[in-house]
PDB file of N, CA and C in Angstrom:
ATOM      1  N   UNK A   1       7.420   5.137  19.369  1.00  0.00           N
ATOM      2  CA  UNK A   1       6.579   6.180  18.804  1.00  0.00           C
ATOM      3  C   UNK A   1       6.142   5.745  17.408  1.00  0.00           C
ATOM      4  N   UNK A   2       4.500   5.998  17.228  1.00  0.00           N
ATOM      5  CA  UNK A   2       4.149   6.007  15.654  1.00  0.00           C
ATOM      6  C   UNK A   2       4.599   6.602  14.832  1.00  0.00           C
ATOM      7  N   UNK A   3       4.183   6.316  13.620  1.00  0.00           N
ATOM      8  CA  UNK A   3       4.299   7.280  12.304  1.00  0.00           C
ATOM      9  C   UNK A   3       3.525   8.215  11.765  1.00  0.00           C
ATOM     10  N   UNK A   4       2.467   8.302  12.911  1.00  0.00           N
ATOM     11  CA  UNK A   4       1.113   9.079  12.650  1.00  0.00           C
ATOM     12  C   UNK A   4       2.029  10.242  13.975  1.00  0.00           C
ATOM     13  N   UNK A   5       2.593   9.722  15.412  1.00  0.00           N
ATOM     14  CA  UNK A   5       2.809  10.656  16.224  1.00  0.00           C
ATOM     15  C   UNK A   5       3.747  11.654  16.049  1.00  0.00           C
ATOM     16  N   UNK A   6       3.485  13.074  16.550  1.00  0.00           N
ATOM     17  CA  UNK A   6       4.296  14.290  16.024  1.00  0.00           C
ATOM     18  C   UNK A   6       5.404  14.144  16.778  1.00  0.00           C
ATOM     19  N   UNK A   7       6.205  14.468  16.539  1.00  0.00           N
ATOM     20  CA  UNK A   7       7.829  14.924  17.682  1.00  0.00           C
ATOM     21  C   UNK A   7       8.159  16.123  18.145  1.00  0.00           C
ATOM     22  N   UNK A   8       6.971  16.946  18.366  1.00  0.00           N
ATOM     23  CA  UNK A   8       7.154  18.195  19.002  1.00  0.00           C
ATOM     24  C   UNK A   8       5.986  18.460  19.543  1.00  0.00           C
ATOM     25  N   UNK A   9       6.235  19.361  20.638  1.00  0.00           N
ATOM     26  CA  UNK A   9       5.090  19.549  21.366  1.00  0.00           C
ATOM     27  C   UNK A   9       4.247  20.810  21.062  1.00  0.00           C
ATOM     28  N   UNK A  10       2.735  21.190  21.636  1.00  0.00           N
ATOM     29  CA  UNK A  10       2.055  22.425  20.958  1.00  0.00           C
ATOM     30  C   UNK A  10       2.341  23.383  20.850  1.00  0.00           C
ATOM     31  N   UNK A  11       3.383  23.509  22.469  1.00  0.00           N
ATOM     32  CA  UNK A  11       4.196  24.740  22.554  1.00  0.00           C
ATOM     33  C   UNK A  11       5.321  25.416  22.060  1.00  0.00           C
ATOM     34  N   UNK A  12       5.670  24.401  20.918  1.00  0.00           N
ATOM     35  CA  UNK A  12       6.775  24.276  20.142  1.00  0.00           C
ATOM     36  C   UNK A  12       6.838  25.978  19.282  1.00  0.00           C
ATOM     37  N   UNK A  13       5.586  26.046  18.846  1.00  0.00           N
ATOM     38  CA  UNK A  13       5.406  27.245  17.529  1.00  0.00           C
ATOM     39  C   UNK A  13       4.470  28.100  18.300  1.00  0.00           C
ATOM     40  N   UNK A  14       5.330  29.305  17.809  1.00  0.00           N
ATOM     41  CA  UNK A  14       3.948  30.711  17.985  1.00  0.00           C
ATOM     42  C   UNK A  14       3.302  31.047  16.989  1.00  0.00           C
ATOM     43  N   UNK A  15       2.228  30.838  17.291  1.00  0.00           N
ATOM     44  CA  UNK A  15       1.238  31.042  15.998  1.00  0.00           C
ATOM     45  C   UNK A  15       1.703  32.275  15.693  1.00  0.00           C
ATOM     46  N   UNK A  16       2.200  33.454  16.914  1.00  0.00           N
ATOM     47  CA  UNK A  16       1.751  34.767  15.973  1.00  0.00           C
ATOM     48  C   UNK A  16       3.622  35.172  15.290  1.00  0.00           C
ATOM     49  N   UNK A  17       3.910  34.244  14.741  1.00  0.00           N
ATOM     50  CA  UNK A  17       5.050  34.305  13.914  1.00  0.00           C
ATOM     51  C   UNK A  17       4.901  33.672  12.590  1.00  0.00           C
ATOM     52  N   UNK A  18       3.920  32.786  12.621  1.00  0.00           N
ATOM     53  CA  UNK A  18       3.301  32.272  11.227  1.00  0.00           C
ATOM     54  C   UNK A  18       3.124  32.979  10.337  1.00  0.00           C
ATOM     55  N   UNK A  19       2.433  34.495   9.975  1.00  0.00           N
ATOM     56  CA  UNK A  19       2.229  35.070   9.604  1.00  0.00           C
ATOM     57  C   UNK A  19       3.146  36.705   9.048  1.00  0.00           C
ATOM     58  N   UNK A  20       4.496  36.561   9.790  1.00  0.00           N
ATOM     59  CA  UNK A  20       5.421  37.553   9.733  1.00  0.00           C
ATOM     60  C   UNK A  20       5.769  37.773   8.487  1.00  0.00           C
ATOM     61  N   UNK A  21       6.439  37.350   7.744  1.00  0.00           N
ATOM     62  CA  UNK A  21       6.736  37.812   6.428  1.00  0.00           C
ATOM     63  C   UNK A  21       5.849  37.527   5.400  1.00  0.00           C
ATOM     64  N   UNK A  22       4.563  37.139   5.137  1.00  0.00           N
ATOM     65  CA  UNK A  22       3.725  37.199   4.658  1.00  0.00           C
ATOM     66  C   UNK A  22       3.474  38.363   3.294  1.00  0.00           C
ATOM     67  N   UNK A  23       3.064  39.420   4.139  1.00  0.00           N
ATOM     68  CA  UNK A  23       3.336  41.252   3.326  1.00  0.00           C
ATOM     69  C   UNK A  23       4.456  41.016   2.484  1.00  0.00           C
ATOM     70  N   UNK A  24       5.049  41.062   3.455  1.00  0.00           N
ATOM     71  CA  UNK A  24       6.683  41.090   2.513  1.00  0.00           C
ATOM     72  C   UNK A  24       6.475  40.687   1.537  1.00  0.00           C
ATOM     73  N   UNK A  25       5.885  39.153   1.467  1.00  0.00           N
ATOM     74  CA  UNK A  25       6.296  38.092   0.257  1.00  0.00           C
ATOM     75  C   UNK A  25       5.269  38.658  -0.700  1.00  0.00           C
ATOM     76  N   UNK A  26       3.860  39.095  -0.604  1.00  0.00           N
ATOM     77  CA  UNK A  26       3.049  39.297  -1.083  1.00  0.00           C
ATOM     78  C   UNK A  26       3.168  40.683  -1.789  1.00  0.00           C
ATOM     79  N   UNK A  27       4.034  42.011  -1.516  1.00  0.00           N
ATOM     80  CA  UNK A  27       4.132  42.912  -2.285  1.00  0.00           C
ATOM     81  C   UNK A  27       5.429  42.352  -3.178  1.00  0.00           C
ATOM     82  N   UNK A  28       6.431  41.818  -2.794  1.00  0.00           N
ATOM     83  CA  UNK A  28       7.303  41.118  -4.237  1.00  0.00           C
ATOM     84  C   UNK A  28       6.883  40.350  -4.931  1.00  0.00           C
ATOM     85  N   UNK A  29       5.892  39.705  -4.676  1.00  0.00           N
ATOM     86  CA  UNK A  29       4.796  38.692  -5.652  1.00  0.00           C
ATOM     87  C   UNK A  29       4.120  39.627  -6.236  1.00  0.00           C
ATOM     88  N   UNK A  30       3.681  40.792  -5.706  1.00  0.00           N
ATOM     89  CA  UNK A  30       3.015  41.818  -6.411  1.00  0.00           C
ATOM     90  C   UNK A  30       3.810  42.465  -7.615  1.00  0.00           C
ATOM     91  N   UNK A  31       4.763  43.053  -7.364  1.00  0.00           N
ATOM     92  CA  UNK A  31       5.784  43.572  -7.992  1.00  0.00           C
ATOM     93  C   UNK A  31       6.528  43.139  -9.352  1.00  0.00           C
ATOM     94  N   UNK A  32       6.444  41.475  -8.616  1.00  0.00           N
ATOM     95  CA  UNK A  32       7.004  40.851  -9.955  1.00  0.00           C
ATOM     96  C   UNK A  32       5.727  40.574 -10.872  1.00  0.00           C
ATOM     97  N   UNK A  33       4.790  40.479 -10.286  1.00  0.00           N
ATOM     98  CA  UNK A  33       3.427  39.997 -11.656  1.00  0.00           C
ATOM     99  C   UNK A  33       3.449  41.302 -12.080  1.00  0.00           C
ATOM    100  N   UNK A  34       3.492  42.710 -11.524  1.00  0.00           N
ATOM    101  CA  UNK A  34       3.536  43.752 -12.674  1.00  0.00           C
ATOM    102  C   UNK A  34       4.577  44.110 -13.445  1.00  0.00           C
ATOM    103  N   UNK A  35       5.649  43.696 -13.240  1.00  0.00           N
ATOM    104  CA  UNK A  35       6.871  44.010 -14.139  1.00  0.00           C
ATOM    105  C   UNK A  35       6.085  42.921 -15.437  1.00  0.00           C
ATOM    106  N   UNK A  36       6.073  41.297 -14.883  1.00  0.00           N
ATOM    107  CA  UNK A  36       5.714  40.171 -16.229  1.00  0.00           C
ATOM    108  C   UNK A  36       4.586  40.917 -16.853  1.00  0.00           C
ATOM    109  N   UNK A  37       3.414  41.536 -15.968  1.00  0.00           N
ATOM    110  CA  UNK A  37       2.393  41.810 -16.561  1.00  0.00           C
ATOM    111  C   UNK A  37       2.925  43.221 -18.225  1.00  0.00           C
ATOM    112  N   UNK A  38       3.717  44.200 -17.555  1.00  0.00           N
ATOM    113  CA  UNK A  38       4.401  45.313 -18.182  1.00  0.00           C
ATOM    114  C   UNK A  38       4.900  44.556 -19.418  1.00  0.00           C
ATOM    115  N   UNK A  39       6.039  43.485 -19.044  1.00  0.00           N
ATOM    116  CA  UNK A  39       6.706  43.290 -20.213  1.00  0.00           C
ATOM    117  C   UNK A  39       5.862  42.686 -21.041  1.00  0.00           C
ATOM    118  N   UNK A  40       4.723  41.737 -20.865  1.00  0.00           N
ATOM    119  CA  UNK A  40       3.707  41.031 -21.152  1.00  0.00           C
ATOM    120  C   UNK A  40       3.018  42.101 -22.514  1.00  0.00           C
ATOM    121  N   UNK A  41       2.046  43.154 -21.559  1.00  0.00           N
ATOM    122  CA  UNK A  41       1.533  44.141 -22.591  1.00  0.00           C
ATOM    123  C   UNK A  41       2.462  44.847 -23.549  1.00  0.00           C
ATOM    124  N   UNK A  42       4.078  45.480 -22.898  1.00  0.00           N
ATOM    125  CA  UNK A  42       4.844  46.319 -24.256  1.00  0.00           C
ATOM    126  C   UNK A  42       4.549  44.834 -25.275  1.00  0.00           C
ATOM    127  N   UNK A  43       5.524  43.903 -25.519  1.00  0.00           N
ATOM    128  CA  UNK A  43       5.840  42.992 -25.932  1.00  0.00           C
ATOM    129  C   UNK A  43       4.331  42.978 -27.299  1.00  0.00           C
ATOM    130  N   UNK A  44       3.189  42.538 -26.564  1.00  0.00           N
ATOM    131  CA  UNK A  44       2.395  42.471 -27.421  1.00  0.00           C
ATOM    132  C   UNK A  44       1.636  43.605 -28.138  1.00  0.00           C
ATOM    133  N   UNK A  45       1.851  44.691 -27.235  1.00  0.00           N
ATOM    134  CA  UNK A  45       1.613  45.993 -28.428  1.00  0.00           C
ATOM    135  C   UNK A  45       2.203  46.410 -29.028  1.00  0.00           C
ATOM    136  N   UNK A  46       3.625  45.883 -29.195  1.00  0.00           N
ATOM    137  CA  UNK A  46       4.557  46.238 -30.200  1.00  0.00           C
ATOM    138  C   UNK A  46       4.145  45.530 -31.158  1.00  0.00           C
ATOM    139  N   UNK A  47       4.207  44.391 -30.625  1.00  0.00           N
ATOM    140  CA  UNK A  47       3.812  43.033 -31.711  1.00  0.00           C
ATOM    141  C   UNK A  47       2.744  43.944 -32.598  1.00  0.00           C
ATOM    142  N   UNK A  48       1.583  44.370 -32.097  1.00  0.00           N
ATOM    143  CA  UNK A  48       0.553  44.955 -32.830  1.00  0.00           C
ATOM    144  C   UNK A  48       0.765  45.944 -33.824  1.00  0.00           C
ATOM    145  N   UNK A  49       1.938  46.797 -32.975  1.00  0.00           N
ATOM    146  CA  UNK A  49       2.294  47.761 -33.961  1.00  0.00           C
ATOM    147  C   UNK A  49       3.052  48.088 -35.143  1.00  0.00           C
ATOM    148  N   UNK A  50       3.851  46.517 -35.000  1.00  0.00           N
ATOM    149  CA  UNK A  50       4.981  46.683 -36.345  1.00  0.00           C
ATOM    150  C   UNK A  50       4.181  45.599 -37.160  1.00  0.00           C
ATOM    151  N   UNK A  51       3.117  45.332 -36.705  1.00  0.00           N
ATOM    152  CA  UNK A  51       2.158  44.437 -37.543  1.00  0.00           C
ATOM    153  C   UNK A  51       0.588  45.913 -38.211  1.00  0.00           C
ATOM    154  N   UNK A  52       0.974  47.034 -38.244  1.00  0.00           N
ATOM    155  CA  UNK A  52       0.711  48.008 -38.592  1.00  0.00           C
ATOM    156  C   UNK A  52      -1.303  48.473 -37.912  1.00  0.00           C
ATOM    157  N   UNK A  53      -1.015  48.230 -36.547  1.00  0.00           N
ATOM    158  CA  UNK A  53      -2.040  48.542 -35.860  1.00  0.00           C
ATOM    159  C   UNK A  53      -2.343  49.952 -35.407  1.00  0.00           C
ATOM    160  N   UNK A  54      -3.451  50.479 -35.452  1.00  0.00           N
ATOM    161  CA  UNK A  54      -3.408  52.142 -35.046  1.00  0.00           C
ATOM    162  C   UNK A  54      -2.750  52.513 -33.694  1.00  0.00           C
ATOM    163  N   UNK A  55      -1.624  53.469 -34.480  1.00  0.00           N
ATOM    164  CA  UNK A  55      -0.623  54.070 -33.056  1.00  0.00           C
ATOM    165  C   UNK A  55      -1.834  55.323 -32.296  1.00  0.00           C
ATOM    166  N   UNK A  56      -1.455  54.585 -30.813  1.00  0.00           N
ATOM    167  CA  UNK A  56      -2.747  55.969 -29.936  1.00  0.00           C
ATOM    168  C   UNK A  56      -2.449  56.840 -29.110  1.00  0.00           C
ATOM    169  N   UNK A  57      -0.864  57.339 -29.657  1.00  0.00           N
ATOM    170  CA  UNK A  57      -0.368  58.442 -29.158  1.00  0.00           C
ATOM    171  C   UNK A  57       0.347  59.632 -30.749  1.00  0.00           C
ATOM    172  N   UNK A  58       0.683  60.818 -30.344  1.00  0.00           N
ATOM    173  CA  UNK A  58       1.801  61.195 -31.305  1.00  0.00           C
ATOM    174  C   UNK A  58       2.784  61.039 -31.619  1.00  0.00           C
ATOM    175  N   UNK A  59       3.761  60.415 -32.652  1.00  0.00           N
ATOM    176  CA  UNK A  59       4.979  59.957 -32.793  1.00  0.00           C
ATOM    177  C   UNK A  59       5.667  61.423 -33.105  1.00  0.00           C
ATOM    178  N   UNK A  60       6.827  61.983 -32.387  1.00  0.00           N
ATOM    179  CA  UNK A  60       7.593  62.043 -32.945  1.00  0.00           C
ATOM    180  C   UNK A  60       9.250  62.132 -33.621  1.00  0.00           C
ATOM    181  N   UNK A  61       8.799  61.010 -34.251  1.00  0.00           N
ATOM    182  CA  UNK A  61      10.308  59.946 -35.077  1.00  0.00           C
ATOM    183  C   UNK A  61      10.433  58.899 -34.745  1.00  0.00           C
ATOM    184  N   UNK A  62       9.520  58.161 -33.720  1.00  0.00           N
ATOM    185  CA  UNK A  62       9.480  56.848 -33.654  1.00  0.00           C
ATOM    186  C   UNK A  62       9.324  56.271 -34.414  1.00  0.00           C
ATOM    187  N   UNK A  63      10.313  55.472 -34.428  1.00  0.00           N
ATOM    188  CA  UNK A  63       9.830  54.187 -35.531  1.00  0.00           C
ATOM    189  C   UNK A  63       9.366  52.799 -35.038  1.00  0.00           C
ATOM    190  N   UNK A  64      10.664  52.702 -34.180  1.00  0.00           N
ATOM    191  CA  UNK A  64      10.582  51.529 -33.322  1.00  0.00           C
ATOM    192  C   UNK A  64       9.339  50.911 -32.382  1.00  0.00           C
ATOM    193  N   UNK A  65       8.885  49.969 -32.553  1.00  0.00           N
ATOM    194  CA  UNK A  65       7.501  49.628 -32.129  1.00  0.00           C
ATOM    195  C   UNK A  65       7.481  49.150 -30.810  1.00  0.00           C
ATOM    196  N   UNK A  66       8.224  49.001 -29.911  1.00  0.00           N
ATOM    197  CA  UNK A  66       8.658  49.140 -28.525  1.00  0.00           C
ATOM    198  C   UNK A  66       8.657  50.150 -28.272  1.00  0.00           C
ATOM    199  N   UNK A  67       9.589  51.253 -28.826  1.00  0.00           N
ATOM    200  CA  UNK A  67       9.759  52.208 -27.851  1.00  0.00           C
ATOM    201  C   UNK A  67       8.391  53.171 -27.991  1.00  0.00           C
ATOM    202  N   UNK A  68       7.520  52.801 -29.293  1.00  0.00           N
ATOM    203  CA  UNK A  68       6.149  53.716 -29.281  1.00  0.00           C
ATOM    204  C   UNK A  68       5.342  52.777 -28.124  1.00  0.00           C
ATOM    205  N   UNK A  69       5.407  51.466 -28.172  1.00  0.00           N
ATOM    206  CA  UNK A  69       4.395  51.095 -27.017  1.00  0.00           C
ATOM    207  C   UNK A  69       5.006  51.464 -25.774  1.00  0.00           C
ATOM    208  N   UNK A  70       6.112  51.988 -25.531  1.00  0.00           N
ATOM    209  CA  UNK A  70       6.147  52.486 -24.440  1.00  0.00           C
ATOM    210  C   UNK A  70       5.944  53.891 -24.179  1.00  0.00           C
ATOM    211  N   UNK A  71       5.649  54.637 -25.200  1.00  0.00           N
ATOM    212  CA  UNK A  71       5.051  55.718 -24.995  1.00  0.00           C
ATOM    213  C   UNK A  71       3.740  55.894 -24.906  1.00  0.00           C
ATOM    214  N   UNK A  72       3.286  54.613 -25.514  1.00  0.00           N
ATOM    215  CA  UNK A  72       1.811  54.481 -25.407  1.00  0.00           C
ATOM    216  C   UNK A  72       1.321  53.783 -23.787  1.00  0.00           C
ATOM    217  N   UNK A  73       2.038  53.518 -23.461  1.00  0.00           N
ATOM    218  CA  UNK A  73       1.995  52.972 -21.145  1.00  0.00           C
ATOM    219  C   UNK A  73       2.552  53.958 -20.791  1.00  0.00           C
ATOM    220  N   UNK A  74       3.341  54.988 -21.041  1.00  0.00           N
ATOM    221  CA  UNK A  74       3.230  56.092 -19.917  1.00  0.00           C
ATOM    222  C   UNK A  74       2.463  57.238 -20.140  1.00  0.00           C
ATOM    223  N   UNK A  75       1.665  56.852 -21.360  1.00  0.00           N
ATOM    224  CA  UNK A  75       0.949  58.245 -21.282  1.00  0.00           C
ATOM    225  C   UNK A  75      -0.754  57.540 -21.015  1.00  0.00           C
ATOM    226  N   UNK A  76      -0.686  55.977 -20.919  1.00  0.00           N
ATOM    227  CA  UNK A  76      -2.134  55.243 -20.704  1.00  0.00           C
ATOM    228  C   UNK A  76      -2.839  55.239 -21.390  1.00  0.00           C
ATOM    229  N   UNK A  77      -2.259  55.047 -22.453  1.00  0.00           N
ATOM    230  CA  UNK A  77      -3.499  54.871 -23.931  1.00  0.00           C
ATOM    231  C   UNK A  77      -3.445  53.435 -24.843  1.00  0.00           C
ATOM    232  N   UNK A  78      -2.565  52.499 -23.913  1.00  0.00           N
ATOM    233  CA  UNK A  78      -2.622  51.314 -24.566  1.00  0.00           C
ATOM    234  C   UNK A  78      -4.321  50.613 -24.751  1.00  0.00           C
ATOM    235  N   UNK A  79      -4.254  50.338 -25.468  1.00  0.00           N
ATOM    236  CA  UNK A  79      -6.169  49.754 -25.534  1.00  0.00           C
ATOM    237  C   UNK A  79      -5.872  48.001 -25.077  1.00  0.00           C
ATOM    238  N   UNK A  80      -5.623  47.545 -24.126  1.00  0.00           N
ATOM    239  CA  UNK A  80      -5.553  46.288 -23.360  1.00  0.00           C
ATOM    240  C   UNK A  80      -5.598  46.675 -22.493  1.00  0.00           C
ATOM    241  N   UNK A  81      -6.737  45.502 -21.421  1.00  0.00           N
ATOM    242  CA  UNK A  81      -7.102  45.302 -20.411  1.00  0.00           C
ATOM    243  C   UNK A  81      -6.532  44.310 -19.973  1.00  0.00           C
ATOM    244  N   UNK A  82      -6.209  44.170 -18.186  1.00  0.00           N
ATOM    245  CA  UNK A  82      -5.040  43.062 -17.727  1.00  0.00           C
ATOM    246  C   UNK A  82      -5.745  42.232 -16.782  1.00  0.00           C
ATOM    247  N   UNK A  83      -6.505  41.304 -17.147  1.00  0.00           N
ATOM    248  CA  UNK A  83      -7.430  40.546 -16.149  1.00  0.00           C
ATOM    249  C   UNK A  83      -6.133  39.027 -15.288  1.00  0.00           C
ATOM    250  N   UNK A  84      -6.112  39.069 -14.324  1.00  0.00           N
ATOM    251  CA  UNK A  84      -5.141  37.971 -13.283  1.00  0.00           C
ATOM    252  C   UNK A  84      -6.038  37.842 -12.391  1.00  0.00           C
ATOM    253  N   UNK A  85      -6.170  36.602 -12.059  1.00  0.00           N
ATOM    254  CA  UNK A  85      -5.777  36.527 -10.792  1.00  0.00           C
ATOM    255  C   UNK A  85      -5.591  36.743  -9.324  1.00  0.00           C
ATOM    256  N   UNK A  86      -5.919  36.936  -8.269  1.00  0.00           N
ATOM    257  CA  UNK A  86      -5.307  37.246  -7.493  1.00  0.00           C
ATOM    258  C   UNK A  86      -5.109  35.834  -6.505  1.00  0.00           C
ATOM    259  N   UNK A  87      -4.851  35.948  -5.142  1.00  0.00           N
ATOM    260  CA  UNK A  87      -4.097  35.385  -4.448  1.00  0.00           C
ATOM    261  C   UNK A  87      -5.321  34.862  -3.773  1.00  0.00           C
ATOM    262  N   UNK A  88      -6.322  35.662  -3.738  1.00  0.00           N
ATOM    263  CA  UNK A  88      -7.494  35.023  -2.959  1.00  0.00           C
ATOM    264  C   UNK A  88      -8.478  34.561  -4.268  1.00  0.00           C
ATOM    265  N   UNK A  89      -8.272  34.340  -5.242  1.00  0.00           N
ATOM    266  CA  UNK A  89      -8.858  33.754  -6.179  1.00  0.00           C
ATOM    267  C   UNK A  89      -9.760  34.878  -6.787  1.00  0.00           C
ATOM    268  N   UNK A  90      -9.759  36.073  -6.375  1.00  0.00           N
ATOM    269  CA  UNK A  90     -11.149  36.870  -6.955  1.00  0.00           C
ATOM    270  C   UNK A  90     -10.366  37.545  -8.075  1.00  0.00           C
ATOM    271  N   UNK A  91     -11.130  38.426  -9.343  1.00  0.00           N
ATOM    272  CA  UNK A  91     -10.750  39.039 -10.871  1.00  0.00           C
ATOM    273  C   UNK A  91     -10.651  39.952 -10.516  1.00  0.00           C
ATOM    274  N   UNK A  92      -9.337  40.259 -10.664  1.00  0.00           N
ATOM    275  CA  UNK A  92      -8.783  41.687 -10.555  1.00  0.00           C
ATOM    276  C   UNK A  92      -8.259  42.398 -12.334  1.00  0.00           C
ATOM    277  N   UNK A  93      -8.848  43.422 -12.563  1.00  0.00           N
ATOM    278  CA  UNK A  93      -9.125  43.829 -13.749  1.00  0.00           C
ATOM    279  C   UNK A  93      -8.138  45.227 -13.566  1.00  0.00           C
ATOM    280  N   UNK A  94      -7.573  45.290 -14.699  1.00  0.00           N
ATOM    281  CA  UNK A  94      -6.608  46.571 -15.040  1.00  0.00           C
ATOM    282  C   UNK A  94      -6.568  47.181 -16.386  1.00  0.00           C
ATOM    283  N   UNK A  95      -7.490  48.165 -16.200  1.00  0.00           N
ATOM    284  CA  UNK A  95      -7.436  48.765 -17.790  1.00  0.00           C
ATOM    285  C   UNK A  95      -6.376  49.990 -18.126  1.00  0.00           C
ATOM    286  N   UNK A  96      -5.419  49.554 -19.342  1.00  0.00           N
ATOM    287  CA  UNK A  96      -4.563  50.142 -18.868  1.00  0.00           C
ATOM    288  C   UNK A  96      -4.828  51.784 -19.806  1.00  0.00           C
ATOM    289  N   UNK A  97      -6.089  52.083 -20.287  1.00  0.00           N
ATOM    290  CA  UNK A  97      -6.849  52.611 -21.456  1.00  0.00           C
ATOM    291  C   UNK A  97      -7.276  53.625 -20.862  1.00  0.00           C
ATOM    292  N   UNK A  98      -7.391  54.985 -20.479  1.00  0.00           N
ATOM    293  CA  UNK A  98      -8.018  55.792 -19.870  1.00  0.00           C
ATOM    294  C   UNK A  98      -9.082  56.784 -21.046  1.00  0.00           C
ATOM    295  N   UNK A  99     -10.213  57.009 -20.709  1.00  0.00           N
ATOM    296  CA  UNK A  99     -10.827  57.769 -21.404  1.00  0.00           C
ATOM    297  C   UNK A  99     -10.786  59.112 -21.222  1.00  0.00           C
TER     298      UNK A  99
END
C-alpha cells in the first residue's frame, strides 16, 4: 500500500455524526467570548474611570471603579461598543449603550 492510499474504507464514517456536537461547542465558544468580552469592557471602563472619566450612572458611595463599571453593565449605560468576529467571518456589533 501507498502513502497517498487511505486505510479505511467510505463506509467507515457517518457523515451524519460529523456534525453532532458542533452546537454544543459553539454556544461554549459563545459563552466564553462573552464572559472575555465582559471582563474585557469592566476592566477598561474602570480603567477609564479611576482615570477620572464621566460616571453614566448614579453613585451611591461608590468609590471603587470596578464596582461602578459594573453598575454601569447592568444598568447598560457603558458607552463602548463590542465589534468580534464571528465564526463565519461576518461583524457582529454589540452596543452595550442604550439610548
Amino acid at each position: 500500500m501507498s502513502d497517498n492510499e487511505d486505510n479505511f474504507d467510505d463506509g467507515d464514517f457517518d457523515d451524519g455524526e460529523e456534525d453532532e456536537g458542533l452546537d454544543d461547542l459553539e454556544n461554549v465558544e459563545d459563552e466564553d467570548q462573552e464572559n472575555y468580552e465582559r471582563a474585557r469592557v469592566l476592566g477598561t471602563r474602570a480603567l477609564q474611570i479611576a482615570m477620572c472619566a464621566p460616571v453614566m450612572v448614579e453613585l451611591e458611595g461608590e468609590t471603587d471603579p470596578l464596582q461602578i463599571a459594573m453598575k454601569e453593565l447592568k444598568s447598560r449605560k457603558i458607552p463602548i461598543i463590542i465589534r468580534s468576529a464571528t465564526s463565519s467571518l461576518t461583524l457582529k456589533q454589540t452596543n452595550k449603550e442604550t439610548h
